[in-house]
Structures are given as structure tokens and as C-alpha cells.
C-alpha atoms as a PDB file:
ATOM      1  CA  UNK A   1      46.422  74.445  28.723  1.00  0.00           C
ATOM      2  CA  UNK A   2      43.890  75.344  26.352  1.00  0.00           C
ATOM      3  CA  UNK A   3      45.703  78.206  25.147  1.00  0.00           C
ATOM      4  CA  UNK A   4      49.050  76.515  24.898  1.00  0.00           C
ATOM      5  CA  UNK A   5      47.902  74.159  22.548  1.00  0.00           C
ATOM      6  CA  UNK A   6      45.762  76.683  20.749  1.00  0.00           C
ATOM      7  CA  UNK A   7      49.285  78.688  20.121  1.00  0.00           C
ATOM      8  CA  UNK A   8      50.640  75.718  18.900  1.00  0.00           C
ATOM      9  CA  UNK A   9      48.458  74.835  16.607  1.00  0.00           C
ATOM     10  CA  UNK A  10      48.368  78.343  15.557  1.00  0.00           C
ATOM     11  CA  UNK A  11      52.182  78.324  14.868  1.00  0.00           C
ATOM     12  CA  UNK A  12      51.791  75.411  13.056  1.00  0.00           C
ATOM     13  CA  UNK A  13      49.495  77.522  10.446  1.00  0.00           C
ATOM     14  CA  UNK A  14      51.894  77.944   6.848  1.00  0.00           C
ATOM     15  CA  UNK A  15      50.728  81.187   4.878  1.00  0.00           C
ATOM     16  CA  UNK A  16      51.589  81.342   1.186  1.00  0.00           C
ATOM     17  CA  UNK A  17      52.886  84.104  -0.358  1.00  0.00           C
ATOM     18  CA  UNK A  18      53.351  85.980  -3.698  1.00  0.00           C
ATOM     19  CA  UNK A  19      57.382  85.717  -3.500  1.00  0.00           C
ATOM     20  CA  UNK A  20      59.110  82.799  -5.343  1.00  0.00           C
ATOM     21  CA  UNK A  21      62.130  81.409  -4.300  1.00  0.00           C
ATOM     22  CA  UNK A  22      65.141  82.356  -6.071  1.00  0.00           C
ATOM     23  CA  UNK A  23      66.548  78.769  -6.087  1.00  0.00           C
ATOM     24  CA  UNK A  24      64.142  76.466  -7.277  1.00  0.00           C
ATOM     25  CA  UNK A  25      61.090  78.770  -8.287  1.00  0.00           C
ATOM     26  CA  UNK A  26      58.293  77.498  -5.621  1.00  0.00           C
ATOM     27  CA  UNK A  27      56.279  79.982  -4.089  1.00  0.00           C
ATOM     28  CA  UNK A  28      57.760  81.339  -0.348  1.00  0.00           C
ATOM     29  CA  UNK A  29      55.277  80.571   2.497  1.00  0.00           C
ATOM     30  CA  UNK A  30      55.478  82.530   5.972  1.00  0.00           C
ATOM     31  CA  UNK A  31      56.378  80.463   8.839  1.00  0.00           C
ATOM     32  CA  UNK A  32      56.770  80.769  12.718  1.00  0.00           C
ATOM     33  CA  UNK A  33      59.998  80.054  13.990  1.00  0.00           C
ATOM     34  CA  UNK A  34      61.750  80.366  18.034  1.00  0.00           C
ATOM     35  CA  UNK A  35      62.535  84.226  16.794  1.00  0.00           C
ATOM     36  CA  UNK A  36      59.522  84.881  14.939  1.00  0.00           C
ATOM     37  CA  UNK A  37      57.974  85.062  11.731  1.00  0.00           C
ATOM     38  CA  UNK A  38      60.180  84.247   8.636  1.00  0.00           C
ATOM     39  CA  UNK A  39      59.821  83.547   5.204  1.00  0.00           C
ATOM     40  CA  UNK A  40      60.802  79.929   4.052  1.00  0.00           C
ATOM     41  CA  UNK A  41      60.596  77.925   0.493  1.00  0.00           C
ATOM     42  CA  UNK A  42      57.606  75.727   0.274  1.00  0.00           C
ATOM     43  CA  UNK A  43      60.178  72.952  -0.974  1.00  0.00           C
ATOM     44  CA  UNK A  44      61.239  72.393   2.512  1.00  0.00           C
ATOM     45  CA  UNK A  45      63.352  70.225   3.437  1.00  0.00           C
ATOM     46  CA  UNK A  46      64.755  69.786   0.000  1.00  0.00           C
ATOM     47  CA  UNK A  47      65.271  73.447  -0.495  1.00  0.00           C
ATOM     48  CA  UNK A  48      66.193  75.199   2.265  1.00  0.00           C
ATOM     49  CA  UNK A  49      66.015  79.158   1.309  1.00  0.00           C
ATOM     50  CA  UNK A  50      64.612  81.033   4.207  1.00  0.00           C
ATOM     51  CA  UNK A  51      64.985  84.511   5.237  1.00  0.00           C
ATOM     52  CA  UNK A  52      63.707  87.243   7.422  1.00  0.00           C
ATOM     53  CA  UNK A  53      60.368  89.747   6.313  1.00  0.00           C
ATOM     54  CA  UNK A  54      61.444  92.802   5.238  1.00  0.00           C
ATOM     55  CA  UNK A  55      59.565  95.929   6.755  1.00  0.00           C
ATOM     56  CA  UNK A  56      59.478  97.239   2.872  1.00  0.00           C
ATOM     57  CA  UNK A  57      61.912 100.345   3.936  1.00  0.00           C
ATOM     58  CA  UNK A  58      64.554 101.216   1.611  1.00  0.00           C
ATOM     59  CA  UNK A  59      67.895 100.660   3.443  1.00  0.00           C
ATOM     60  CA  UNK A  60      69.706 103.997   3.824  1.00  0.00           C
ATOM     61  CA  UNK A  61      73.439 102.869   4.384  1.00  0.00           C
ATOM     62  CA  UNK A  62      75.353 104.353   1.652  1.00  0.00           C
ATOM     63  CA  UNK A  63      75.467 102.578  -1.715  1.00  0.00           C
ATOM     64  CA  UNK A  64      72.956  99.386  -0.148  1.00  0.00           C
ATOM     65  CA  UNK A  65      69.908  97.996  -2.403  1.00  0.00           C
ATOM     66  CA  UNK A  66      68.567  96.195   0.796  1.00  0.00           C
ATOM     67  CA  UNK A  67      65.702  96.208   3.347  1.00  0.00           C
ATOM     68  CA  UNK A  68      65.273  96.689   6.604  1.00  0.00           C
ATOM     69  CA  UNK A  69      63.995  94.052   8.300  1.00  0.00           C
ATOM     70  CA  UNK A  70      63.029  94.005  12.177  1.00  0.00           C
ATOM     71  CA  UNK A  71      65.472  92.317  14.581  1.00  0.00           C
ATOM     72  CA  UNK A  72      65.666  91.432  18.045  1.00  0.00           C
ATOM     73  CA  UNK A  73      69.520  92.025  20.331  1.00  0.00           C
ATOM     74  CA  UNK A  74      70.547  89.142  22.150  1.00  0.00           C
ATOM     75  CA  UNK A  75      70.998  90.237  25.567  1.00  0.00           C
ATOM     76  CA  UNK A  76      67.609  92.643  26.206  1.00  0.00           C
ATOM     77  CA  UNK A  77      65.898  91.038  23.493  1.00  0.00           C
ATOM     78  CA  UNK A  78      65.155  94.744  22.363  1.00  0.00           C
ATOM     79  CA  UNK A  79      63.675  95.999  18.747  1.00  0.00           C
ATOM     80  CA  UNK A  80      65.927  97.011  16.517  1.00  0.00           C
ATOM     81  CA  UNK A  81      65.551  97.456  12.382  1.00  0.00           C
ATOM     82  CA  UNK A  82      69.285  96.497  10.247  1.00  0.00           C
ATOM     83  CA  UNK A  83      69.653  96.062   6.843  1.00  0.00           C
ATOM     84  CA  UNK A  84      68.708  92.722   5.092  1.00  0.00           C
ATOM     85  CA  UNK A  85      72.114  92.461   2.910  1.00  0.00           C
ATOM     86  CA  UNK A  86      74.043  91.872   6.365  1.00  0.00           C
ATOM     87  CA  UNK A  87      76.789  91.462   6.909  1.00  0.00           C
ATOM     88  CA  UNK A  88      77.782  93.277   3.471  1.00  0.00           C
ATOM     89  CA  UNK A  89      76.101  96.167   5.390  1.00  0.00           C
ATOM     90  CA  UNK A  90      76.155  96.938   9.056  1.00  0.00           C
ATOM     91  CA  UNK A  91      73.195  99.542   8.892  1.00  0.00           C
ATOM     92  CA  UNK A  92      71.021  99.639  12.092  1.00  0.00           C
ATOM     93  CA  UNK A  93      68.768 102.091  13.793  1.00  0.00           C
ATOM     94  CA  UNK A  94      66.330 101.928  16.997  1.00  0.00           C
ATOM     95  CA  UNK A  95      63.223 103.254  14.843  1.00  0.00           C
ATOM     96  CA  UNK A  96      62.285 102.693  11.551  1.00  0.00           C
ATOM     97  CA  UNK A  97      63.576 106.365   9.311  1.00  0.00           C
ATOM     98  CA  UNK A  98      61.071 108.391   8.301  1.00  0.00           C
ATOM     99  CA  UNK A  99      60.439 108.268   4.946  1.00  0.00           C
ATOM    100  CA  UNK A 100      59.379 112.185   4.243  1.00  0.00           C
ATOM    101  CA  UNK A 101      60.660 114.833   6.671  1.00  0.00           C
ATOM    102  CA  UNK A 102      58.050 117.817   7.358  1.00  0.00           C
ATOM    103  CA  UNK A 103      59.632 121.220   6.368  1.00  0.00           C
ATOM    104  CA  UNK A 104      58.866 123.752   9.280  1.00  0.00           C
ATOM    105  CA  UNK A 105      58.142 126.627   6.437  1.00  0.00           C
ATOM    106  CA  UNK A 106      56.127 124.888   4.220  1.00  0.00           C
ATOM    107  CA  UNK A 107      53.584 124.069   7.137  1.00  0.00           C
ATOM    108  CA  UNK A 108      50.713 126.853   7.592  1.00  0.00           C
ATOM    109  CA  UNK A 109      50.558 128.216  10.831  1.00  0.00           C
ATOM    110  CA  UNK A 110      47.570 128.611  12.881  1.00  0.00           C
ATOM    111  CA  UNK A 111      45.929 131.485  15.184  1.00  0.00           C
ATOM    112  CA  UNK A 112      43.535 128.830  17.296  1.00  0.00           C
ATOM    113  CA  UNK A 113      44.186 125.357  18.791  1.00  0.00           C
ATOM    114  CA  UNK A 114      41.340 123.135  18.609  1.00  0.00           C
ATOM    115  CA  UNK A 115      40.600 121.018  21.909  1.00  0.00           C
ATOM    116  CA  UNK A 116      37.873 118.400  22.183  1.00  0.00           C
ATOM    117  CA  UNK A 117      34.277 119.573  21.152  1.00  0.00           C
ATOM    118  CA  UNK A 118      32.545 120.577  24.734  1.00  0.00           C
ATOM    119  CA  UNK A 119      29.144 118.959  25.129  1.00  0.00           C
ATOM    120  CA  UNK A 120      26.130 121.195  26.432  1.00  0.00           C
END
């Protein structure tokens, strides 16, 4: 029970951040909510902006300005990443894109493998 009530009281914890909220211009604090963490306007409950954390990935649907932002499916409750401007776009993907892909000829090859250093 201890730890039941310690998670509660941890949940309960409001963490102000450096984002202002574009309706009434009071700084957005992170919350915990039945899905997660989320951001929400410190005006609460007369201003009621609140939206997902963004994972600070460019979005790369075609023509999109948005952020993907880590979601969870209904059924499996699996991780999945979709765009933050949905349902203007339907962008999702499994993993997060990589942001720089290695080109196999600009990578110098090697003659040895290094393995873990044998003691004597």
C-alpha cells in the first residue's frame, strides 16, 4: 500500500515548463493523466489547452510542419509514434525515423575486429 500511495502522490507532482500557452499566455506545466504524461495550461480549469509531448522529431508526411509524438493503439496498447497535427495528417510509424542514414561507402572498412580485452 505504501507504494500505491507513493505513485499517487507522485502523479499528483505538476512540472512547469518553458512553453506558453497559445491561448491565454501562462506557462504549460507537465501533468500525469490515465494515458500518460501530457502537457496542460497552468490556467486550468479556466483554460483548458492541453496536448500531448512531442518526441522533438520532425514529422516526415509530405508537406506536415508537425511532431511526432508517442502514442499508444487501443487494442494491444502497443507503441506507436504519429504526427501531432492529426487528423490533418495520418503519419504513423512503429519506430521513431532515423534522423541521418549511414552511407555504406563513406564508412572505412576495417582488417581486425576488436573483441573484449582478455585479462592475464
Amino acid at each position: 500500500e505504501k507504494a500505491k500511495t507513493a505513485m499517487e502522490s507522485i502523479k499528483k507532482i505538476v512540472v512547469e515548463t518553458k512553453e506558453i500557452c497559445e491561448e491565454c499566455g501562462r506557462p504549460m506545466v507537465i501533468k500525469w493523466g490515465r494515458r500518460g504524461k501530457f502537457l496542460s495550461c497552468s490556467g486550468f480549469p479556466k483554460c483548458k489547452v492541453a496536448r500531448s509531448i512531442t518526441t522533438g522529431v520532425k514529422c516526415p508526411g509530405p508537406g506536415c510542419d508537425g511532431e511526432l509524438v508517442e502514442r499508444r493503439s487501443r487494442k494491444r496498447g502497443s507503441r506507436f509514434y504519429g504526427c501531432s497535427k492529426f487528423p490533418k495528417c495520418t503519419y504513423t510509424a512503429n519506430k521513431l525515423p532515423e534522423e541521418e542514414i549511414i552511407d555504406k561507402d563513406k564508412v572505412p572498412e576495417t582488417d581486425t575486429v576488436k573483441g573484449p580485452e582478455k585479462k592475464e
